[in-house]
Protein backbone atom coordinates (compact mmCIF):
# COMPACT_ATOMS: atom_id res chain seq x y z
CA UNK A 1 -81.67 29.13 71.76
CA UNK A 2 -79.15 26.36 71.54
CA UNK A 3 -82.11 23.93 70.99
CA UNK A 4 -83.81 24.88 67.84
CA UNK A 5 -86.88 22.34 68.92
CA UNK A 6 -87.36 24.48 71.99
CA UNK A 7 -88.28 27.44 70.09
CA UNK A 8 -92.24 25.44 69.38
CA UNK A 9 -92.47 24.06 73.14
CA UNK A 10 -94.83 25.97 74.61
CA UNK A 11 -93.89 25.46 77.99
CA UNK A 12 -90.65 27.04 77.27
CA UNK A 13 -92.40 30.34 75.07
CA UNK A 14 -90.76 32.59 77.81
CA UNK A 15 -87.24 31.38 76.93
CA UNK A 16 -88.24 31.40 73.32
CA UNK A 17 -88.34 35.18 73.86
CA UNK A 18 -84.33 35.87 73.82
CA UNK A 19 -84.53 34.88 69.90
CA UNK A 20 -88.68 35.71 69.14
CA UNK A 21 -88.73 39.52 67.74
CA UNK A 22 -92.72 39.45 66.99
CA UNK A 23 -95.04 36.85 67.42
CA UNK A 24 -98.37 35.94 67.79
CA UNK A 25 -99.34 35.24 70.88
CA UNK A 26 -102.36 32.94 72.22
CA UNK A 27 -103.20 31.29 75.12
CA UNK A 28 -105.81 28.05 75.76
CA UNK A 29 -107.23 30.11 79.13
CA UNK A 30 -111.21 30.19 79.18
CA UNK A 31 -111.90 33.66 77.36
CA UNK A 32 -108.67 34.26 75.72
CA UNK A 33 -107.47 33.28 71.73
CA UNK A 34 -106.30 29.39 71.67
CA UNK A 35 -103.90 28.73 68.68
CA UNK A 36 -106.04 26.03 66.44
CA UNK A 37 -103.59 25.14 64.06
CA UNK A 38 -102.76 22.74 66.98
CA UNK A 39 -105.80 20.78 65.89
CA UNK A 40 -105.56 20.89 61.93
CA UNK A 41 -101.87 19.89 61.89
CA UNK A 42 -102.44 16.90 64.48
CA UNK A 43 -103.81 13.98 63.07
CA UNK A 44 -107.47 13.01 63.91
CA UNK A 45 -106.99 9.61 65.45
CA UNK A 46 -103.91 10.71 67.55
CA UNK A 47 -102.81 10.78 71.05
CA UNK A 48 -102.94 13.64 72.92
CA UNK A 49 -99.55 13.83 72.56
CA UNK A 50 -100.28 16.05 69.51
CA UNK A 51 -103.53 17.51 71.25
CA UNK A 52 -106.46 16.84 72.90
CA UNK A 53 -108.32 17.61 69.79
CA UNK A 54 -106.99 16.92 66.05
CA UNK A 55 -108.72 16.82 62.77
CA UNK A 56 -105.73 15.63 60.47
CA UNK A 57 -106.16 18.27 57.47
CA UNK A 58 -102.90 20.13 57.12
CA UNK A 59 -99.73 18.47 56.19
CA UNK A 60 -96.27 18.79 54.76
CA UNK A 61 -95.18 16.77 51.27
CA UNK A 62 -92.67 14.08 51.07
CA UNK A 63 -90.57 15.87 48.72
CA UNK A 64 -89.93 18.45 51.25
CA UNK A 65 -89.17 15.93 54.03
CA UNK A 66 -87.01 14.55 51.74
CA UNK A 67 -84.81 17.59 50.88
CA UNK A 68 -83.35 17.92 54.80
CA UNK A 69 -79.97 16.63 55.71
CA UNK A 70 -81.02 13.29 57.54
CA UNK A 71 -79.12 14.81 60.70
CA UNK A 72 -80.70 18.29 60.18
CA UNK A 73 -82.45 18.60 63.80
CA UNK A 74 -85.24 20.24 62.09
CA UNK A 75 -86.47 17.40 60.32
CA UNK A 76 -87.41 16.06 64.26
CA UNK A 77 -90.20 18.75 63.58
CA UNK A 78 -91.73 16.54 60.47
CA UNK A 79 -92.22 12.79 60.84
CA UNK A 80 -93.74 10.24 58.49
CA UNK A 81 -95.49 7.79 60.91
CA UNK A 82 -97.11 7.70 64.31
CA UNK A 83 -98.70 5.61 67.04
CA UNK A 84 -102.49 6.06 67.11
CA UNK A 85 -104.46 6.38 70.28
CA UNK A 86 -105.18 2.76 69.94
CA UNK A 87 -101.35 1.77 70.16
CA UNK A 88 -101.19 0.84 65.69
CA UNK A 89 -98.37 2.48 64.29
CA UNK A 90 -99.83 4.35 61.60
CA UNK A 91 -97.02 5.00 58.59
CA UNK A 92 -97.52 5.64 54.67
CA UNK A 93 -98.87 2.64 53.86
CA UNK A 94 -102.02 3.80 55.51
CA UNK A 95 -104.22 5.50 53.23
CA UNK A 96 -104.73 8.40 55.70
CA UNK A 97 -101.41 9.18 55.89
CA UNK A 98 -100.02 8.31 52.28
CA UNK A 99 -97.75 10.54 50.45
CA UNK A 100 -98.34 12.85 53.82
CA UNK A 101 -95.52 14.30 56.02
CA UNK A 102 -96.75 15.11 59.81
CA UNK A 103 -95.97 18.90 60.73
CA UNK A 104 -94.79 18.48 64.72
CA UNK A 105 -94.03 22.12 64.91
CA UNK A 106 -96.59 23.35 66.79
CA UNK A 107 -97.82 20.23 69.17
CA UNK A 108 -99.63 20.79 72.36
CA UNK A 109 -100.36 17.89 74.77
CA UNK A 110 -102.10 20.64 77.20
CA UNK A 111 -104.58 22.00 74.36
CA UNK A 112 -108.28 23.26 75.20
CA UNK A 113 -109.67 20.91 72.79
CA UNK A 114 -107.90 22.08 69.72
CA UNK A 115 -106.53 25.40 70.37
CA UNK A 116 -103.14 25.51 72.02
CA UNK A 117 -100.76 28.19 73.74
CA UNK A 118 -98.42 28.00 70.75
CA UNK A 119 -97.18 31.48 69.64
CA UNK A 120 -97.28 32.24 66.13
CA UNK A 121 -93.48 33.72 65.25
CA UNK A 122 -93.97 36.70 62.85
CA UNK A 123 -90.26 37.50 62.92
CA UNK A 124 -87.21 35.36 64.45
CA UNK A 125 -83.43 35.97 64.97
CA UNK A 126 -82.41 33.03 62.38
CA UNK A 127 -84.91 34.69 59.69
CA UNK A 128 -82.75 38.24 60.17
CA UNK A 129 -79.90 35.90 60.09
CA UNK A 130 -80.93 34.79 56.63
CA UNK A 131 -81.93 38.03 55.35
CA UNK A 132 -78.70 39.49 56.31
CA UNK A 133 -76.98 36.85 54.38
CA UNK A 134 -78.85 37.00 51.58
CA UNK A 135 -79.36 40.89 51.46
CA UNK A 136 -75.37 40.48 51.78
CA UNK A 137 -74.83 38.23 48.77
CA UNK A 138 -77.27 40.50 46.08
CA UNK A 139 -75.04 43.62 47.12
CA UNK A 140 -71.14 42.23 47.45
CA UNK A 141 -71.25 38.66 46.41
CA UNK A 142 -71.03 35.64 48.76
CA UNK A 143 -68.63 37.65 51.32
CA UNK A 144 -67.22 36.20 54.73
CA UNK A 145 -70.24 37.87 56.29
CA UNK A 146 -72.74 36.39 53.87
CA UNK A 147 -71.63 33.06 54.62
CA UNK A 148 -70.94 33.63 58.32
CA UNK A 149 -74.91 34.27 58.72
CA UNK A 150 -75.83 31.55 57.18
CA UNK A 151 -73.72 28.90 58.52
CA UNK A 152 -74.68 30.51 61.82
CA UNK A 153 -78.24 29.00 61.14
CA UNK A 154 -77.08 25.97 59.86
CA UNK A 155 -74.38 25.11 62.84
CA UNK A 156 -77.84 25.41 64.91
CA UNK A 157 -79.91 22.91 63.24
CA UNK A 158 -76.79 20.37 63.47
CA UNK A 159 -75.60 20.70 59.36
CA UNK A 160 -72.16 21.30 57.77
CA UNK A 161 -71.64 25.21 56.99
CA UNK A 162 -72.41 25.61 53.62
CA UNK A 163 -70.42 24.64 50.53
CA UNK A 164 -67.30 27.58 50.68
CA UNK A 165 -66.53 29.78 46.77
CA UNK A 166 -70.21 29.41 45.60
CA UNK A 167 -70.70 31.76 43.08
CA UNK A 168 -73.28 34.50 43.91
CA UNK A 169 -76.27 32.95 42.43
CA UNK A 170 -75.88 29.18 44.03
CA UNK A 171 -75.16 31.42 47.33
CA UNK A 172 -78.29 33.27 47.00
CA UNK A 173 -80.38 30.02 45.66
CA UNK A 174 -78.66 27.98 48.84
CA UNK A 175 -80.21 31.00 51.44
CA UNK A 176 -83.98 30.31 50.01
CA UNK A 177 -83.29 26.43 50.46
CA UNK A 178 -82.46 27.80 54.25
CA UNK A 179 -85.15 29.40 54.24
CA UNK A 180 -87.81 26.76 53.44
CA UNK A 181 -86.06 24.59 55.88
CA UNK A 182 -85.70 26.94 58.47
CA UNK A 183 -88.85 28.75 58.41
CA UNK A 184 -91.09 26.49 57.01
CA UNK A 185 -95.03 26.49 58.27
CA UNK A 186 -94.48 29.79 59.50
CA UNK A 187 -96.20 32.00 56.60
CA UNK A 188 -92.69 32.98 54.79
CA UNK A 189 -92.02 30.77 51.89
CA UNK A 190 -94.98 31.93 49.69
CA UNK A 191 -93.30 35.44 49.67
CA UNK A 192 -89.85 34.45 49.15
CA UNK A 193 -91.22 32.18 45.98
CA UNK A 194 -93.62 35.23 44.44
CA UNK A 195 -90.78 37.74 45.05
CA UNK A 196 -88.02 35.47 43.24
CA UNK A 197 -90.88 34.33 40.02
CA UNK A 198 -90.51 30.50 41.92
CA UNK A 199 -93.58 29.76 42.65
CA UNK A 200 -95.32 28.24 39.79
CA UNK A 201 -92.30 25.40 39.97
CA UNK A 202 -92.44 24.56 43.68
CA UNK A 203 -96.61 24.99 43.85
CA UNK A 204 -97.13 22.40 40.95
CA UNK A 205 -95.48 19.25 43.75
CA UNK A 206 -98.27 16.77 43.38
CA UNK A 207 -99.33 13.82 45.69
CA UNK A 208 -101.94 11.38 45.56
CA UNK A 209 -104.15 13.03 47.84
CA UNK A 210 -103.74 16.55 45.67
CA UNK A 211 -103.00 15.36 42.27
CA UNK A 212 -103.70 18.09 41.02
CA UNK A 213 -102.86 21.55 41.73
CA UNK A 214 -103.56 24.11 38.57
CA UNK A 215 -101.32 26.85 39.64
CA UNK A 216 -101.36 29.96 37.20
CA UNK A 217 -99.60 33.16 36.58
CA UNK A 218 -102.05 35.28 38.20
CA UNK A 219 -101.67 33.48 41.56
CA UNK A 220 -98.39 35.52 41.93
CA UNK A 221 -100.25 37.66 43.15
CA UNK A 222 -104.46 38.30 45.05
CA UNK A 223 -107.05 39.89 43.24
CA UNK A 224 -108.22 43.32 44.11
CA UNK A 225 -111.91 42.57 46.53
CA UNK A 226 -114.30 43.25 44.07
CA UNK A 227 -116.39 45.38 47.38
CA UNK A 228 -113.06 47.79 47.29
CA UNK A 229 -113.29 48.22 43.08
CA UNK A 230 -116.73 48.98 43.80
CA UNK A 231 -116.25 51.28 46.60
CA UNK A 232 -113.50 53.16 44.82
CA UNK A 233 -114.06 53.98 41.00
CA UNK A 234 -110.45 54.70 41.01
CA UNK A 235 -109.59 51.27 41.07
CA UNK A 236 -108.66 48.87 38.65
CA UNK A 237 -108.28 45.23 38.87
CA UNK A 238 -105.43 43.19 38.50
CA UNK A 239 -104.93 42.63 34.89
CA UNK A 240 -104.50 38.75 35.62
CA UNK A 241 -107.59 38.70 37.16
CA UNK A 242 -109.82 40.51 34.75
């Protein structure tokens, strides 16, 4: 889609299809599955601009706002501030918003309440886009085609193409950037930091409203459900979780 916003309207999911492979798909009809992130993302005194029903508990950190490009069209899907029902701007000053980054990604003025018609993507054409590029890089280096996938992501979301003659490690560190940018609140980057040994650095970001987060080596990966270990003698679990 040439509009990289239009791929979270959910008035336009049908046109979201050309570039949606899998997704999850819900629907805020009496007796079908509503899409409640809608309502955890939104904040709780908001307009229904966000949706009709919000309870303000999941957000995005500033560092993370603050790594986009300032023209990167993605960052539209993030904001720092907004206008309360009552008309107040509400910004980082406020105390329940501080050190918090608003996730606009999946916003549904039309909600039931708090679940919305959003589809969940599972798999999208820029995330093959970025596999291919990076799948490229680990086997020949940062070739043409590497870069051509990547930049074709990139040209999307309004950025220069990336730097040209990186070597093939700041090529391959520059597609999981993409990738958090890209894809981010959509159940990927926890994978692409446990498969690459990244995620004790990037799970330790602190704000005041987590300052602390005691992330350990045995998070790389979940513990075995101690019902299965019982059920099956055969099993062992995790050392790191012992």
């Amino acid at each position: 889609m040439p509009n990289v916003l239009d791929l979270y309207n959910p008035l336009k999911e049908d046109a979201a299809r050309a570039e949606m492979i899998f997704a999850a798909e819900f629907s805020a009809l009496s007796g079908l599955v509503g899409y409640d992130l809608v309502g955890f993302y939104a904040p709780a005194n908001s307009p229904p601009v966000f949706s009709k029903t919000a309870f303000g508990s999941a957000f995005g950190y500033m560092s993370f706002y603050k790594s986009f490009n300032p023209i990167d069209k993605r960052r539209q899907l993030l904001d720092t501030a907004y206008v309360n029902s009552a008309g107040v701007l509400i910004g980082q000053a406020d105390l329940t918003l501080k050190d918090r980054v608003l996730v606009k990604k999946f916003l549904d003025p039309n909600s039931n309440g708090a679940n919305g018609e959003n589809n969940f993507p599972i798999l999208r054409l820029a995330d093959v886009y970025l596999i291919a590029a990076e799948a490229e890089a680990r086997q020949n280096g940062p070739t043409s085609v590497a870069y051509a996938a990547i930049n074709t992501v990139r040209r999307r979301a309004g950025i220069p193409d990336l730097t040209p003659g990186l070597t093939k490690d700041a090529f391959i560190e520059a597609v999981l950037q993409e990738r958090s940018w890209e894809l981010c609140y959509e159940a990927d980057r926890w994978y692409d930091l446990t498969r690459t040994g990244k995620f004790k650095l990037v799970a330790n970001v602190l704000n005041s409203y987590y300052p602390s987060r005691p992330v350990q080596d045995k998070h790389r990966f979940f513990p075995i459900p101690n019902l299965e270990i019982l059920t099956n003698s055969q099993l062992e679990q995790n050392p790191a979780w012992k």
